[in-house]
PDB file of N, CA and C in Angstrom:
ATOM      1  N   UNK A   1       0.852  -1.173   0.000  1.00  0.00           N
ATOM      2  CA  UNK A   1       0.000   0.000   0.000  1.00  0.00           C
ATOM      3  C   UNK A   1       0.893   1.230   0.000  1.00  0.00           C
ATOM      4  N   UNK A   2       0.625   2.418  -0.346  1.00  0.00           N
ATOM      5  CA  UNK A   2       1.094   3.461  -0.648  1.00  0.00           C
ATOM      6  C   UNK A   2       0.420   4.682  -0.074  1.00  0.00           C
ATOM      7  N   UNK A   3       0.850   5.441   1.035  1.00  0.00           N
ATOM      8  CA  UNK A   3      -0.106   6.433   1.605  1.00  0.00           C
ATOM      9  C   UNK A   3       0.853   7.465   1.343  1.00  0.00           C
ATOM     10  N   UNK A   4       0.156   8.671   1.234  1.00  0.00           N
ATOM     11  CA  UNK A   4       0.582  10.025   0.732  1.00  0.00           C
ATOM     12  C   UNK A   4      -0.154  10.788   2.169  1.00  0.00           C
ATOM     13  N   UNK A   5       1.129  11.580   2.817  1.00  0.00           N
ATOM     14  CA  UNK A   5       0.687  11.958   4.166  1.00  0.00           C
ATOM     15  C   UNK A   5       0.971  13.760   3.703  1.00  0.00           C
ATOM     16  N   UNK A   6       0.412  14.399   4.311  1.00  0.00           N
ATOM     17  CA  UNK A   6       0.455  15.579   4.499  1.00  0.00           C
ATOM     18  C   UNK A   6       0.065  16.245   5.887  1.00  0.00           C
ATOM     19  N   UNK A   7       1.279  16.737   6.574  1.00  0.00           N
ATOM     20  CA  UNK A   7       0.770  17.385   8.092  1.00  0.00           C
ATOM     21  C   UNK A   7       1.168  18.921   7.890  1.00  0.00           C
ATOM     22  N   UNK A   8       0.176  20.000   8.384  1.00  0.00           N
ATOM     23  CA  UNK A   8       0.265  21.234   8.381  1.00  0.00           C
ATOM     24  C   UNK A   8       0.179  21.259   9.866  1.00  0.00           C
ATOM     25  N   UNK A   9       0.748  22.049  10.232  1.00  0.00           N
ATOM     26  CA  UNK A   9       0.889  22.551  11.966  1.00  0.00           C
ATOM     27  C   UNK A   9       0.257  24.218  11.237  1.00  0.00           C
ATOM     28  N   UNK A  10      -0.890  24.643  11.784  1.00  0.00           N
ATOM     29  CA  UNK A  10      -1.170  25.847  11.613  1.00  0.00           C
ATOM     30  C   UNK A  10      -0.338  26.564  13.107  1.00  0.00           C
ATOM     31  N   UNK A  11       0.784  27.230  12.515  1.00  0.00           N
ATOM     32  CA  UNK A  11       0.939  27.989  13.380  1.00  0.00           C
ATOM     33  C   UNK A  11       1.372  29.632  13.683  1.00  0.00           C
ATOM     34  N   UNK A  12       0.997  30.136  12.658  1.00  0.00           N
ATOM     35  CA  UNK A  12       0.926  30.932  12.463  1.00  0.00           C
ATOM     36  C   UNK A  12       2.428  32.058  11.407  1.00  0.00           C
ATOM     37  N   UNK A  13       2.905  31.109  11.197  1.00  0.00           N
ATOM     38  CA  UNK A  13       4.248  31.795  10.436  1.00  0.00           C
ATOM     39  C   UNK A  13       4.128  30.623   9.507  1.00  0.00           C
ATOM     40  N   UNK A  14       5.391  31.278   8.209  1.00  0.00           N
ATOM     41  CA  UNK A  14       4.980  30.553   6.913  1.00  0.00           C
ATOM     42  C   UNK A  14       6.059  29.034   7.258  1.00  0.00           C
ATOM     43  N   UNK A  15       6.981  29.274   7.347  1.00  0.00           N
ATOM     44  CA  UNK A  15       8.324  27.901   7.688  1.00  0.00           C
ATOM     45  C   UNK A  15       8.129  27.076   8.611  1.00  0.00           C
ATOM     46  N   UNK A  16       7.801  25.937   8.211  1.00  0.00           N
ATOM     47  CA  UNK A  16       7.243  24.556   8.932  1.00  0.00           C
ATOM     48  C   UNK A  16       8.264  24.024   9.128  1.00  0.00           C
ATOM     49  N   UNK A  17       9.167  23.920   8.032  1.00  0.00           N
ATOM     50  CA  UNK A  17      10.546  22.807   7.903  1.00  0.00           C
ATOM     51  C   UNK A  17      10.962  21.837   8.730  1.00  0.00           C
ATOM     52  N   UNK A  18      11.058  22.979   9.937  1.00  0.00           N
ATOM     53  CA  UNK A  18      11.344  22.106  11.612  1.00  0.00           C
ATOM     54  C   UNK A  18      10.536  21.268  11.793  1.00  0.00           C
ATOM     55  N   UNK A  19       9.530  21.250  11.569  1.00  0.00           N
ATOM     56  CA  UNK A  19       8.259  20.723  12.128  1.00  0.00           C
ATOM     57  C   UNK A  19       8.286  19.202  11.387  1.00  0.00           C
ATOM     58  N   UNK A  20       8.105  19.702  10.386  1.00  0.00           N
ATOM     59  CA  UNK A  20       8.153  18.705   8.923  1.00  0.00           C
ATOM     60  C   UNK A  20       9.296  17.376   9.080  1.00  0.00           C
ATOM     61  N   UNK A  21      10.712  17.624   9.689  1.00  0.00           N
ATOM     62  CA  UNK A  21      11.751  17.264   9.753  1.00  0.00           C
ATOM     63  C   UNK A  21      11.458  15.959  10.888  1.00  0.00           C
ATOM     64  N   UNK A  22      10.993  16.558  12.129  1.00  0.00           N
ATOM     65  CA  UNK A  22      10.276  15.927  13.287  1.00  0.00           C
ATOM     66  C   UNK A  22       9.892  14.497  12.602  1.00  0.00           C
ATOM     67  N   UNK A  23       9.007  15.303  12.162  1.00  0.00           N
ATOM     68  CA  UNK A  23       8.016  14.063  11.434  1.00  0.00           C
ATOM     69  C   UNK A  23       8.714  13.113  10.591  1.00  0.00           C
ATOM     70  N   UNK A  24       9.425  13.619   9.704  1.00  0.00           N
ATOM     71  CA  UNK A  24      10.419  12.593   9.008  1.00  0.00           C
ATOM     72  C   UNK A  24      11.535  11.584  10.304  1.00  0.00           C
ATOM     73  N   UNK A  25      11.806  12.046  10.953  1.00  0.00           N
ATOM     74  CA  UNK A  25      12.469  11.657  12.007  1.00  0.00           C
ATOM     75  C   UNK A  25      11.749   9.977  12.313  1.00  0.00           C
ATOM     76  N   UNK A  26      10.285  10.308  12.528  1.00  0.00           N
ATOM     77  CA  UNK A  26       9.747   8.877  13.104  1.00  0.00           C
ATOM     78  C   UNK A  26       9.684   7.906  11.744  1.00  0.00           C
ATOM     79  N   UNK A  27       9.359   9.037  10.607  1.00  0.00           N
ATOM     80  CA  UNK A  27       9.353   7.671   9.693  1.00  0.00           C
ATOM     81  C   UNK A  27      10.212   7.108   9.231  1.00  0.00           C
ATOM     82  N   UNK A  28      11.312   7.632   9.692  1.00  0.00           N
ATOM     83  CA  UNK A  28      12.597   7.373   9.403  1.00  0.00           C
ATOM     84  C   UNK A  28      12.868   6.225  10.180  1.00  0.00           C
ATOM     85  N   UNK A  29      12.805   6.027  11.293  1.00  0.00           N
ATOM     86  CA  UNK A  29      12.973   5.236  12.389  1.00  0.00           C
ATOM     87  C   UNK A  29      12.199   4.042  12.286  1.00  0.00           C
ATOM     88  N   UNK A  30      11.000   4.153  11.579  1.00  0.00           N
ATOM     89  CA  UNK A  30       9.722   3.347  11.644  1.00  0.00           C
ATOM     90  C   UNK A  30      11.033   2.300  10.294  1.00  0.00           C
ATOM     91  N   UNK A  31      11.539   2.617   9.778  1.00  0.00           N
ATOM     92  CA  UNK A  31      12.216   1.694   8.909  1.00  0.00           C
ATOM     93  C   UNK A  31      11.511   1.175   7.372  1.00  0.00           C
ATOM     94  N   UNK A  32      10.284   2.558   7.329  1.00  0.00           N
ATOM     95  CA  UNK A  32       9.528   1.993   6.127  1.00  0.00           C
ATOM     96  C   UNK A  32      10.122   2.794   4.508  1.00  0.00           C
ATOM     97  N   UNK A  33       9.567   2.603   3.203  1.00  0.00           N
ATOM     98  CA  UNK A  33      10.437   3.493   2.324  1.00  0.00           C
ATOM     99  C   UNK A  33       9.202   4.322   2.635  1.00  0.00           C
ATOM    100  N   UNK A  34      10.238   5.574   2.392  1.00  0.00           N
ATOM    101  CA  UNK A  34       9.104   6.937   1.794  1.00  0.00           C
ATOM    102  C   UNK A  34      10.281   7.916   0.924  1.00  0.00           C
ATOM    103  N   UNK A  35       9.448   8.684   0.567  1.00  0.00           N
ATOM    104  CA  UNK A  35       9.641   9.894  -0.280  1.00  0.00           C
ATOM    105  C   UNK A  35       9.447  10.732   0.169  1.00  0.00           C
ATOM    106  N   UNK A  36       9.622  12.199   0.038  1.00  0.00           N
ATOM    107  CA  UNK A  36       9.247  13.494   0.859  1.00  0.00           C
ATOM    108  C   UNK A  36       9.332  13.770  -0.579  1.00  0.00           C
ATOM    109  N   UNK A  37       8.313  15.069  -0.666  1.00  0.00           N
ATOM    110  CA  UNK A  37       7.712  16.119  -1.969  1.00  0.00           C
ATOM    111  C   UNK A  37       7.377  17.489  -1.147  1.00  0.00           C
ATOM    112  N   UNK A  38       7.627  18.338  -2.460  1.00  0.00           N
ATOM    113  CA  UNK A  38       7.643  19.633  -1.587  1.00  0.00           C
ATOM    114  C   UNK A  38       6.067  19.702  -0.893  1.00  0.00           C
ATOM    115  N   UNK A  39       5.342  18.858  -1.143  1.00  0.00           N
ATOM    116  CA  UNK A  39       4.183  18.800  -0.617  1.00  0.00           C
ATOM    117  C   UNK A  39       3.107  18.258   0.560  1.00  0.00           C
ATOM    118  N   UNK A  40       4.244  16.918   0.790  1.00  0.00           N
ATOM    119  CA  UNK A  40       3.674  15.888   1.438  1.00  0.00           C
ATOM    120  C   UNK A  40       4.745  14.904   1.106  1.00  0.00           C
ATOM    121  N   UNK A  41       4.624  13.670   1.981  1.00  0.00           N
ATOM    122  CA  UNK A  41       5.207  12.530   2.206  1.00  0.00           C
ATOM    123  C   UNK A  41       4.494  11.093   1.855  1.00  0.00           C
ATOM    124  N   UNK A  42       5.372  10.279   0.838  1.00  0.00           N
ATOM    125  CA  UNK A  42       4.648   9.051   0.384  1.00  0.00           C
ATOM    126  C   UNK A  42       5.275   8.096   0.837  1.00  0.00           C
ATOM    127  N   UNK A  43       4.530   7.217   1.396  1.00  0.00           N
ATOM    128  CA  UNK A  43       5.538   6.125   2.810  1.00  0.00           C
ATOM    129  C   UNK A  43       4.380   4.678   2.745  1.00  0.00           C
ATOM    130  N   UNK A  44       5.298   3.930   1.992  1.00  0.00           N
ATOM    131  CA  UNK A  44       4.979   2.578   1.203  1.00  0.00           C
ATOM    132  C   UNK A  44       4.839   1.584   2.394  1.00  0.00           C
ATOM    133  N   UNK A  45       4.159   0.757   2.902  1.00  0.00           N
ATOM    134  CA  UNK A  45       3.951  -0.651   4.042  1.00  0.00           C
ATOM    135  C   UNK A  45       2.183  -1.080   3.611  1.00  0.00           C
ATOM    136  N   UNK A  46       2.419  -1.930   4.581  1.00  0.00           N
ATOM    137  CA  UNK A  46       1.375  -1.967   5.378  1.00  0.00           C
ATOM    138  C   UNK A  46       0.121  -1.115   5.881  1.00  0.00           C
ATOM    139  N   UNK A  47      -0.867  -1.707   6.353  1.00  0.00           N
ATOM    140  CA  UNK A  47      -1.779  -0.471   7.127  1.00  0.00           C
ATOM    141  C   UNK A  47      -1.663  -0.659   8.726  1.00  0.00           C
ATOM    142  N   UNK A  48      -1.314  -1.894   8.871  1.00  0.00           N
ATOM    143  CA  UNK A  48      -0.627  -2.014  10.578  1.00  0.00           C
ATOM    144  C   UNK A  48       0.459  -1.736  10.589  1.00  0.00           C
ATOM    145  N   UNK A  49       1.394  -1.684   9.561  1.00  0.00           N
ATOM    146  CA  UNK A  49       3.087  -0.614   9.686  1.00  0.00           C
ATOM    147  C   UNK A  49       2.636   0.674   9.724  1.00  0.00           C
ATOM    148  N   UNK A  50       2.076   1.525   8.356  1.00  0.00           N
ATOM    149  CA  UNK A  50       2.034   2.652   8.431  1.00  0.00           C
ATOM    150  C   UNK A  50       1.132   3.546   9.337  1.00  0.00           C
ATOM    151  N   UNK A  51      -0.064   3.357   9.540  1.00  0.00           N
ATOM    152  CA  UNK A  51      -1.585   3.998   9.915  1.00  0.00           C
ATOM    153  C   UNK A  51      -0.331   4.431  11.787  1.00  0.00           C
ATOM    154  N   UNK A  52      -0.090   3.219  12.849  1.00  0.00           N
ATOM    155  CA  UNK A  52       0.256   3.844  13.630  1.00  0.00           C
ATOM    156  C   UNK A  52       1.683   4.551  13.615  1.00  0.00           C
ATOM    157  N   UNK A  53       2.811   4.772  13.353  1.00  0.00           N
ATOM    158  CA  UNK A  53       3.332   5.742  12.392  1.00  0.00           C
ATOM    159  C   UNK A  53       2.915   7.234  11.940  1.00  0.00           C
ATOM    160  N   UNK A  54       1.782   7.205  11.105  1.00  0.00           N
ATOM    161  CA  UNK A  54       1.074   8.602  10.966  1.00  0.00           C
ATOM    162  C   UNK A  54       0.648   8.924  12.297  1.00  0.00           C
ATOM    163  N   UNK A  55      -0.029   8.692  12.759  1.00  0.00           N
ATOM    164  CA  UNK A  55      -0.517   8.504  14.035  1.00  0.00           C
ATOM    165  C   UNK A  55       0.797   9.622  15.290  1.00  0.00           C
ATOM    166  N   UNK A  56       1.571   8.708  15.287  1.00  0.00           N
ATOM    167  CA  UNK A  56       2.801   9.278  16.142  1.00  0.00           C
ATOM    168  C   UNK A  56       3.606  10.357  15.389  1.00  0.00           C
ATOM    169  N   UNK A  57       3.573  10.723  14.067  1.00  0.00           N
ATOM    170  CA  UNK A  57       3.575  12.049  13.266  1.00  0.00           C
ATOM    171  C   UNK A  57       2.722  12.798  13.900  1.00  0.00           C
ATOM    172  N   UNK A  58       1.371  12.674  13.951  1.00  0.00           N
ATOM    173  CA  UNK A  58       0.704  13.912  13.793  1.00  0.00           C
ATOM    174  C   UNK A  58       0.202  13.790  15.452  1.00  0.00           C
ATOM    175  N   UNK A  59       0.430  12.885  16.214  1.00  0.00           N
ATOM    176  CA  UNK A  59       0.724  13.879  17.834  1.00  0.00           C
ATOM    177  C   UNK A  59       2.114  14.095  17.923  1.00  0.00           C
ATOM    178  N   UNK A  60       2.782  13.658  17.319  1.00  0.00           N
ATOM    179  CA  UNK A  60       4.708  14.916  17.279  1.00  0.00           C
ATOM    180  C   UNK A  60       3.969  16.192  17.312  1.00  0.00           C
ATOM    181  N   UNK A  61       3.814  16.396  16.004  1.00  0.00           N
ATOM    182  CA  UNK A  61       3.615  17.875  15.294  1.00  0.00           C
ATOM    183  C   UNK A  61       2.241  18.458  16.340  1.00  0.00           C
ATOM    184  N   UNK A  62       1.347  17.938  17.059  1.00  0.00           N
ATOM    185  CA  UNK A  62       0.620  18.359  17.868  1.00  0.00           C
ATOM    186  C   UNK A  62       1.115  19.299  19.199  1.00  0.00           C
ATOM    187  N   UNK A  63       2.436  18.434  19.419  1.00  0.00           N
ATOM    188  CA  UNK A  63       3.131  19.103  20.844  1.00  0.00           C
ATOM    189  C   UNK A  63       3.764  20.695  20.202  1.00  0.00           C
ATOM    190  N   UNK A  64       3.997  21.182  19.138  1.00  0.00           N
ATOM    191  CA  UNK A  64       4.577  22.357  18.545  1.00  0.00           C
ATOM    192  C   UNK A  64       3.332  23.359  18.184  1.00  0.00           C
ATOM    193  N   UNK A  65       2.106  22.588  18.533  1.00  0.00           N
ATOM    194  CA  UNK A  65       0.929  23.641  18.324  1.00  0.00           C
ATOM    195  C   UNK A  65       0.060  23.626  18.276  1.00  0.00           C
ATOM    196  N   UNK A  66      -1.358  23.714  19.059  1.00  0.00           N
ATOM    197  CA  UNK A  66      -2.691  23.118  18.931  1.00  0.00           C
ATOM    198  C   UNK A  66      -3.698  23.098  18.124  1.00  0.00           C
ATOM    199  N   UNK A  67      -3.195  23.490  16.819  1.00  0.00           N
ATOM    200  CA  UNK A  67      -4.159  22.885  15.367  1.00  0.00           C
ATOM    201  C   UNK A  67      -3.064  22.541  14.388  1.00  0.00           C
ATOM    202  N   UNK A  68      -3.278  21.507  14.053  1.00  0.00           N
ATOM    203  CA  UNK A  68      -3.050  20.287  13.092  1.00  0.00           C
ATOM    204  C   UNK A  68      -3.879  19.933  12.071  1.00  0.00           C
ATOM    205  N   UNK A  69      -3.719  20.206  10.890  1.00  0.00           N
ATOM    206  CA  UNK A  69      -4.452  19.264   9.267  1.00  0.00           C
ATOM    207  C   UNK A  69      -3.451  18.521   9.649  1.00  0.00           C
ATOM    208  N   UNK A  70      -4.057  16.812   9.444  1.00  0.00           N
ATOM    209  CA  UNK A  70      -3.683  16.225   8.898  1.00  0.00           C
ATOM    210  C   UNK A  70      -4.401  15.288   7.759  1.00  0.00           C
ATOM    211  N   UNK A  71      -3.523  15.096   6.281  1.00  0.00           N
ATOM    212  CA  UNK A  71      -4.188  14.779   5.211  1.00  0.00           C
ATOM    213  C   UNK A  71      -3.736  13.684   4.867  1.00  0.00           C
ATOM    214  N   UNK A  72      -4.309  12.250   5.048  1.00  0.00           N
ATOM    215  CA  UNK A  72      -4.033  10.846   4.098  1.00  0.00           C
ATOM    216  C   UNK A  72      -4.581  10.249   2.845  1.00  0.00           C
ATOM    217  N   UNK A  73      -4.177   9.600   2.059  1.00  0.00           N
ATOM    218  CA  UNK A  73      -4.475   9.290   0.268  1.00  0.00           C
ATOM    219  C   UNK A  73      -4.046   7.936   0.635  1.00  0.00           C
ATOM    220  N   UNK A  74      -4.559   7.275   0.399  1.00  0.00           N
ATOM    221  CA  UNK A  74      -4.010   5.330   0.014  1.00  0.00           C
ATOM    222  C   UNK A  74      -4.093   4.909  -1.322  1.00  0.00           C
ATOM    223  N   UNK A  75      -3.370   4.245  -1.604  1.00  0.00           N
ATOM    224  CA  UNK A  75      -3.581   3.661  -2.725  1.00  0.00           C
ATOM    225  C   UNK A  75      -3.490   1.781  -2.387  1.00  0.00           C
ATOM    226  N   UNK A  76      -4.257   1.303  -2.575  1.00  0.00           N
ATOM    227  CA  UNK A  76      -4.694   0.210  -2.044  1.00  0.00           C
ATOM    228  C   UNK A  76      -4.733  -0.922  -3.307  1.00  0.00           C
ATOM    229  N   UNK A  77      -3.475  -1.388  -4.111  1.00  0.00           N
ATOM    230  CA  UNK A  77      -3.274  -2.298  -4.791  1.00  0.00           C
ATOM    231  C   UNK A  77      -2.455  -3.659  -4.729  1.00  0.00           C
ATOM    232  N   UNK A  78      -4.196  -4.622  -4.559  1.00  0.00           N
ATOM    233  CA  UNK A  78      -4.053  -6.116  -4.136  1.00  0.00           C
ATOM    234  C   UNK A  78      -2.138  -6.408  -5.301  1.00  0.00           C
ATOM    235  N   UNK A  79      -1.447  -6.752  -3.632  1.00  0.00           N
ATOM    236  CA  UNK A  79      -0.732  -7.712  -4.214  1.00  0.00           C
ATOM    237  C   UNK A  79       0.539  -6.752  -4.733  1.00  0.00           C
ATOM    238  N   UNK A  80       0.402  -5.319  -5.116  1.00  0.00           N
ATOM    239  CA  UNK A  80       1.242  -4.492  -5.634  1.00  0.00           C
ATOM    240  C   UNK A  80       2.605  -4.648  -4.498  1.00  0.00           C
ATOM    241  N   UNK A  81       4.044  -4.355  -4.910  1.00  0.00           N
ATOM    242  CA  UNK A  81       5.072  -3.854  -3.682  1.00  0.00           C
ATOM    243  C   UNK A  81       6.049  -2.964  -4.785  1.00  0.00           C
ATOM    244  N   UNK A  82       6.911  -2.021  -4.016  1.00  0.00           N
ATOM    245  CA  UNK A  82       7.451  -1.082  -4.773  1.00  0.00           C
ATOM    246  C   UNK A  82       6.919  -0.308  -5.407  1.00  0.00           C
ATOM    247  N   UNK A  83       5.735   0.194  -5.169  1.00  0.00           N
ATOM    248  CA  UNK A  83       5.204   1.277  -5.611  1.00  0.00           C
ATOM    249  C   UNK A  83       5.705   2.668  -5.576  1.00  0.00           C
ATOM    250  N   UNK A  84       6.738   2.948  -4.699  1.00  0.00           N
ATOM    251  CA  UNK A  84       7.426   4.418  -4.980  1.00  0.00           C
ATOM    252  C   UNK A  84       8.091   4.448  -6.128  1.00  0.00           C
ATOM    253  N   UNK A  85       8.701   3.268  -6.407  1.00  0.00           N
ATOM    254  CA  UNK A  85       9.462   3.133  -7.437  1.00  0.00           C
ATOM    255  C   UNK A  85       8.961   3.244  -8.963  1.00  0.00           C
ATOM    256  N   UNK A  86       7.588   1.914  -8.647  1.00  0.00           N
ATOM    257  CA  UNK A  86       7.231   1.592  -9.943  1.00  0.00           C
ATOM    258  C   UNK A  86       6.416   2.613 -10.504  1.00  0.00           C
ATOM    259  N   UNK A  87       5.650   3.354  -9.780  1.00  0.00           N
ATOM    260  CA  UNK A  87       4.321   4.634 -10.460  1.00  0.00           C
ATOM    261  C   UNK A  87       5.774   5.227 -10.976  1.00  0.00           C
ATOM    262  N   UNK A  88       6.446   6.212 -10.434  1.00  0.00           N
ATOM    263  CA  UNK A  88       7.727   7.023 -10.937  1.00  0.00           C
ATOM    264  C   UNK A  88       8.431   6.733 -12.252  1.00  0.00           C
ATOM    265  N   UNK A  89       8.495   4.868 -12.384  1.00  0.00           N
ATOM    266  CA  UNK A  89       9.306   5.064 -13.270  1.00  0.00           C
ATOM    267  C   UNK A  89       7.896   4.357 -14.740  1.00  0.00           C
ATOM    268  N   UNK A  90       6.857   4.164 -14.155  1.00  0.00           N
ATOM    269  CA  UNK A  90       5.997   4.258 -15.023  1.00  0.00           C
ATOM    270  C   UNK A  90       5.705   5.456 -16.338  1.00  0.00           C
ATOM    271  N   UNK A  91       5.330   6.352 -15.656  1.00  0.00           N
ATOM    272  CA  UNK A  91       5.428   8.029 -15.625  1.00  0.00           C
ATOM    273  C   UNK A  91       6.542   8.472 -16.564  1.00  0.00           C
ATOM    274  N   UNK A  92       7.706   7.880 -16.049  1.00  0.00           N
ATOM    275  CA  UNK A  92       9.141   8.405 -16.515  1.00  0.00           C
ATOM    276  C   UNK A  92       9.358   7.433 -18.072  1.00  0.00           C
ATOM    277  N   UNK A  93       8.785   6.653 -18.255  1.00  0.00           N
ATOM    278  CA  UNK A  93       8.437   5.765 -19.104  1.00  0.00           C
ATOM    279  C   UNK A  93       7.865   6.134 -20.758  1.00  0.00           C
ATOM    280  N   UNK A  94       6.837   6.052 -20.109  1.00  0.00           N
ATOM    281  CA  UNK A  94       5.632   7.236 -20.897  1.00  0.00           C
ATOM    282  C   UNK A  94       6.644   8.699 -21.410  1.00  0.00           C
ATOM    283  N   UNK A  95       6.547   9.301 -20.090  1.00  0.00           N
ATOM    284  CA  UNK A  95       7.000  10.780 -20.720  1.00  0.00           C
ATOM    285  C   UNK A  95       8.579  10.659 -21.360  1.00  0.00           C
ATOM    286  N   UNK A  96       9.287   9.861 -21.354  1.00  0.00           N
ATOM    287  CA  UNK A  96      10.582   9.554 -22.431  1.00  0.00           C
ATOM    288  C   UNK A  96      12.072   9.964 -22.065  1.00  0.00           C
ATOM    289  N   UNK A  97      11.566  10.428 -20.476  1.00  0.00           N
ATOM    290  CA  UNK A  97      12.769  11.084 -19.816  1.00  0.00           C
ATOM    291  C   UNK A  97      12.445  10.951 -17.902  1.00  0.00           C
ATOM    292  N   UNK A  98      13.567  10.723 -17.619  1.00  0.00           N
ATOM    293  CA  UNK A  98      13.465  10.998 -16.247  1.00  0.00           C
ATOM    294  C   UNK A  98      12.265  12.088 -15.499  1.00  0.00           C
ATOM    295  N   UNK A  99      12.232  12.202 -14.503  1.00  0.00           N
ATOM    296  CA  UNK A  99      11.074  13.342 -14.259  1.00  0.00           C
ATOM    297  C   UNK A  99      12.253  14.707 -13.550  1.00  0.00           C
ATOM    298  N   UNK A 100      12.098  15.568 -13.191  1.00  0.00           N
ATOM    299  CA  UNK A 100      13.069  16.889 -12.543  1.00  0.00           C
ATOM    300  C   UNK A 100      12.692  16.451 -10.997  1.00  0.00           C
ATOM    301  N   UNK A 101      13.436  16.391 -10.509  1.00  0.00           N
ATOM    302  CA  UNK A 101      12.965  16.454  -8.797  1.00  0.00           C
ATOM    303  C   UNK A 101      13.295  18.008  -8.341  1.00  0.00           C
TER     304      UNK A 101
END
């Protein structure tokens, strides 16, 4: 499975980074693959690996400020693995060139 996480800490200034970093910290630790985008974070397992994981992201980012979005996307394909990899180089496939990161 493939979840696309997005945590906003509303806190009133524009630079999250710190915040953001936190959060990479556990999924880092959690030992699962992900990706970071200037947008959000895509972090490939399980739903009993990942779900508690997000979970301990978004009470991190809770202790730095008392409103929190947090935004999840699944992609839920029986049987699929390597999906960071494979959508990317699907994509990269098609369009005839690498993509720009």
């Amino acid at each position: 499975m493939l979840f696309e996480l997005t945590i906003v800490p509303v806190t009133g200034h524009a630079h999250i980074s710190g915040e953001i970093a936190e959060a990479l910290k556990i999924i880092d630790a959690a030992g699962l693959a992900y990706r970071l985008t200037p947008t959000g974070t895509c972090i490939e397992g399980t739903w009993d690996e990942v779900m508690p994981v997000i979970r301990r992201c978004h009470d991190h980012i809770r202790k730095f400020t008392p409103y929190v979005v947090t935004t999840i996307s699944i992609e839920d394909k029986e049987g699929a693995q390597n999906l960071l990899e494979k959508n990317i180089a699907s994509v990269e496939e098609k369009l005839g060139h690498p993509v720009k990161c």
